[in-house]
Protein backbone atom coordinates (compact mmCIF):
# COMPACT_ATOMS: atom_id res chain seq x y z
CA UNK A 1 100.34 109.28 101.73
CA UNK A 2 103.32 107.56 103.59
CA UNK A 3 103.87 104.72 101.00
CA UNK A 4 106.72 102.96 103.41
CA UNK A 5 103.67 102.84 106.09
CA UNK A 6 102.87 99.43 107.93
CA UNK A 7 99.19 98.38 105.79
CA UNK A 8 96.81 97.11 107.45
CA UNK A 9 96.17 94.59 105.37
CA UNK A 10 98.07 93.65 101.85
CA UNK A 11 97.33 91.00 99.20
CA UNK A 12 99.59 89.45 96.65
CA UNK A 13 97.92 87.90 93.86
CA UNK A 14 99.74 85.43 90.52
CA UNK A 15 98.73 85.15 87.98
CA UNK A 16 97.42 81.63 87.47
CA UNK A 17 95.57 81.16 84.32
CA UNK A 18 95.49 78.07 82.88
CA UNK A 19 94.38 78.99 79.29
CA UNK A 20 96.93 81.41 79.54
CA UNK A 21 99.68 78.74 79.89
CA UNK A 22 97.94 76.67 77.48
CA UNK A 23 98.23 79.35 75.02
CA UNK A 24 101.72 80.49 75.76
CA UNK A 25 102.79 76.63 75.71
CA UNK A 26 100.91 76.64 72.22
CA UNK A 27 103.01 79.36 70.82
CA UNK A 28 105.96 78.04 71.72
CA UNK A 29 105.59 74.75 70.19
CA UNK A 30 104.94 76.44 66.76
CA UNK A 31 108.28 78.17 67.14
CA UNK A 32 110.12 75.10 68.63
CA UNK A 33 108.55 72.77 66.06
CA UNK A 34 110.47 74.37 62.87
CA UNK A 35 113.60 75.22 64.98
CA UNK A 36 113.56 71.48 65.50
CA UNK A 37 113.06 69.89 62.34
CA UNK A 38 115.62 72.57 60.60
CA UNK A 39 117.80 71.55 63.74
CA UNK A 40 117.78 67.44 63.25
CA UNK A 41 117.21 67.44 59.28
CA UNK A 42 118.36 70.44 58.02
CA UNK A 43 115.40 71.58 56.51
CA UNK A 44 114.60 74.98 56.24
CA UNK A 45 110.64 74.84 55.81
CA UNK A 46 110.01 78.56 56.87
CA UNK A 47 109.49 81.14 54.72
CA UNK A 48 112.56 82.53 55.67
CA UNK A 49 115.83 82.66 53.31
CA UNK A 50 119.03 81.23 55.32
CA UNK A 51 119.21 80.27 58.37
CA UNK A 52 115.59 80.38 59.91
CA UNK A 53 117.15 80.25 63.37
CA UNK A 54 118.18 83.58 63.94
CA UNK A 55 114.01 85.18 63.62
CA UNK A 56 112.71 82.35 65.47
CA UNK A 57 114.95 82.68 68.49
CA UNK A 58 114.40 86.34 68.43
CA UNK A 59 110.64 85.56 68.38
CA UNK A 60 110.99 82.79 71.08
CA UNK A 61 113.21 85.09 73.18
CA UNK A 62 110.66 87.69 73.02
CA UNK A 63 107.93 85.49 74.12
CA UNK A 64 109.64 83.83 76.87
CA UNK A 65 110.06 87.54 78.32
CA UNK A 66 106.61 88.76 78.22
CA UNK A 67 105.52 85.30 79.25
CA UNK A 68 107.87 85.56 82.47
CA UNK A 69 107.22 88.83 82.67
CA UNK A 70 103.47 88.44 82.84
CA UNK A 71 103.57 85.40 85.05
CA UNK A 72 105.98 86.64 87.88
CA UNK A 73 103.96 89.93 87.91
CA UNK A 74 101.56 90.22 90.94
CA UNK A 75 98.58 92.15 91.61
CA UNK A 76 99.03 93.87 94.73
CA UNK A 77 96.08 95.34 97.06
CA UNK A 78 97.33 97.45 99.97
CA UNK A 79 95.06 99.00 102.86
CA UNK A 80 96.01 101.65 105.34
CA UNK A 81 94.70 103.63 107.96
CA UNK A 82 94.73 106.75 105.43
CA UNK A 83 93.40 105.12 102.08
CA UNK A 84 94.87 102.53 99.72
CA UNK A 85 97.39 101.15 97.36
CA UNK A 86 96.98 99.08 94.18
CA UNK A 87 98.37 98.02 90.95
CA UNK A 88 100.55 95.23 89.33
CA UNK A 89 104.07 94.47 90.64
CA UNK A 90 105.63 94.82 87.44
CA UNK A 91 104.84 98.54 87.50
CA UNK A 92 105.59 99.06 90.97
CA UNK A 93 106.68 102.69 90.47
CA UNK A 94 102.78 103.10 88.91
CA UNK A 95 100.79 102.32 91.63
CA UNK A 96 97.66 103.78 92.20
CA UNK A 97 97.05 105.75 95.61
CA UNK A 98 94.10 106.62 97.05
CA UNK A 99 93.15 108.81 100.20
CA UNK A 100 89.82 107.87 102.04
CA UNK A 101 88.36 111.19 102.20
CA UNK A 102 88.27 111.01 97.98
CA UNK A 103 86.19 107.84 98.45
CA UNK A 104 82.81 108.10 98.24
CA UNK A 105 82.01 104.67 98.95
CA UNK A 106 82.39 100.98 98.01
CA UNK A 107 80.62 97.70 97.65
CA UNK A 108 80.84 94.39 97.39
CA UNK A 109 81.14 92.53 94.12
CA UNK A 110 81.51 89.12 91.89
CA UNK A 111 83.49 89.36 88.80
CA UNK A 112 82.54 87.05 86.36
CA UNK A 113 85.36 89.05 83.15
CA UNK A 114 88.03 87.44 81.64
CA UNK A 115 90.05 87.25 85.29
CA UNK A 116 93.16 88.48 84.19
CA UNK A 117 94.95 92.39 83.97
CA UNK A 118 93.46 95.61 83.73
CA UNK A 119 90.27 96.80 82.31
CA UNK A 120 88.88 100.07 81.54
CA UNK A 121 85.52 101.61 81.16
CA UNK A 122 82.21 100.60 81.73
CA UNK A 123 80.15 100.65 84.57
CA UNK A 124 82.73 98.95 86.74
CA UNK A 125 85.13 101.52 85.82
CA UNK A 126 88.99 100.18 85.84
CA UNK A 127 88.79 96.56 87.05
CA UNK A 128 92.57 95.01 88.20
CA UNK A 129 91.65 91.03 88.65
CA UNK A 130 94.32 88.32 88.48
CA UNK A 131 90.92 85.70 88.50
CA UNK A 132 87.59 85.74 88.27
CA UNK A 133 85.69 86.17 91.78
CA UNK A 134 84.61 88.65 94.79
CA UNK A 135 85.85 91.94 94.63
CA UNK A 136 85.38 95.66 96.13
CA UNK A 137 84.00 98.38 93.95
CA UNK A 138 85.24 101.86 95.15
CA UNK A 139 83.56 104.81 93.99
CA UNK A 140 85.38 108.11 94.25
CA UNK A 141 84.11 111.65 94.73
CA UNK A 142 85.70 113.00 91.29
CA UNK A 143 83.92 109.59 89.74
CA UNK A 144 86.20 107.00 88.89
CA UNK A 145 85.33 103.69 89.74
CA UNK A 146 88.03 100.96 90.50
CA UNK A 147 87.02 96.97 90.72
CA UNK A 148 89.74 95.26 92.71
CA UNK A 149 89.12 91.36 92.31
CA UNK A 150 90.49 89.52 95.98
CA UNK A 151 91.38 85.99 96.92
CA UNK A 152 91.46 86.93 100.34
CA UNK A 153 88.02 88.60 100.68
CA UNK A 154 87.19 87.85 104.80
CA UNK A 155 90.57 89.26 105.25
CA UNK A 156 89.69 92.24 103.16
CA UNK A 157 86.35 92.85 104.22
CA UNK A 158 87.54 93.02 108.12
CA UNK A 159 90.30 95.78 106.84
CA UNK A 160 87.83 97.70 104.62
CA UNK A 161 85.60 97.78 108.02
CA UNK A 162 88.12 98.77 110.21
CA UNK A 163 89.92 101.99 107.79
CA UNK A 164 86.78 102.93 106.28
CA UNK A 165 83.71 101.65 108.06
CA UNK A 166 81.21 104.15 105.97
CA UNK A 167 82.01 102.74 102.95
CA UNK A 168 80.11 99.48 102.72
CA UNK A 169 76.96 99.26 100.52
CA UNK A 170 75.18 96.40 98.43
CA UNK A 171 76.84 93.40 96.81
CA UNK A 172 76.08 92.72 92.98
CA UNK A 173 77.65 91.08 90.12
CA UNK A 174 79.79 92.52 88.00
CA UNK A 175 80.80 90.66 84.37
C-alpha cells in the first residue's frame, strides 16, 4: 500500500462527547476544590501530610493530558483505490491498512455502543466510533471484522461503491 497516495475519500472525526466533558469537568473540580480552599484558607483538609499541592497538581496535570490528549485525537477513515486506512490520530504510526482483495465483504450498519474509542470482540469484531450512528462493517477473508462508525456516510457510501463495488450487502443494527 502507498500510504502518501491521494484517498479517495477521507474522514476526520472529534471526539465530541458530552458526558465525557461532563465527567472530565467533574474530576477536575474535586481536585480544584481542595487546591482552592488550602489555597485561600490555608487548610490542608486532604489526607495528605504537608503541602497537599504538590499530589494534586501532579494528579491535575495528569488529567489535563489525557483529557487533551483524548479530545484533540481524531478518528480517521481513509479510502483508496487499493483498500483502506483507519485508526485514531493519536496513534498515527498504528494505523490499520487494509488491501481490497483481503476483504470479503461489507455492510451497512447502526451503532447504537457507547460512541466513543475502540472496541474489541463480539460479533461486530473491533468497532472504532467517535459517536454513536451508521457505520460499515468489513469482513475480511482471514475473519476479522472491523465496525467503522461515519458522520459522513453518503460521502462514504459513494467511495465504498466506487473502490469496491462487490462489497455491499444488508444493513442491520449493531449495539
Amino acid at each position: 500500500m502507498n500510504p502518501s497516495a491521494q484517498p479517495i475519500f477521507e474522514e476526520r472525526q472529534h471526539i465530541d462527547q458530552w458526558w465525557l466533558k461532563a465527567l472530565m469537568l467533574g474530576i477536575a473540580l474535586v481536585i480544584l476544590f481542595p487546591i482552592g480552599q488550602y489555597l485561600l484558607t490555608g487548610q490542608n483538609n486532604t489526607n495528605v501530610d504537608g503541602n497537599p499541592l504538590v499530589p494534586l497538581v501532579i494528579v491535575l496535570s495528569v488529567i489535563a493530558i489525557i483529557s487533551g490528549m483524548l479530545f484533540l485525537s481524531q478518528l480517521v477513515l481513509r479510502i483508496h483505490e487499493y483498500g483502506f486506512v483507519f485508526g485514531w490520530s493519536i496513534l498515527e504510526g498504528r494505523f490499520q491498512q487494509v488491501l481490497w482483495e483481503e476483504v470479503e465483504s461489507y455492510e451497512w450498519t447502526t451503532y447504537t455502543g457507547w460512541g466513543l474509542g475502540i472496541r474489541m470482540g463480539g460479533k461486530q469484531g473491533t468497532v472504532y466510533a467517535a459517536h454513536q450512528g451508521p457505520g460499515v462493517a468489513f469482513l475480511l477473508k482471514n475473519g476479522s471484522r472491523y465496525l467503522i462508525v461515519t458522520q459522513e456516510e453518503e460521502a462514504l457510501r459513494a467511495a465504498l461503491s466506487k473502490a469496491f463495488p462487490k462489497g455491499d450487502k444488508k444493513a442491520g443494527s449493531i449495539a
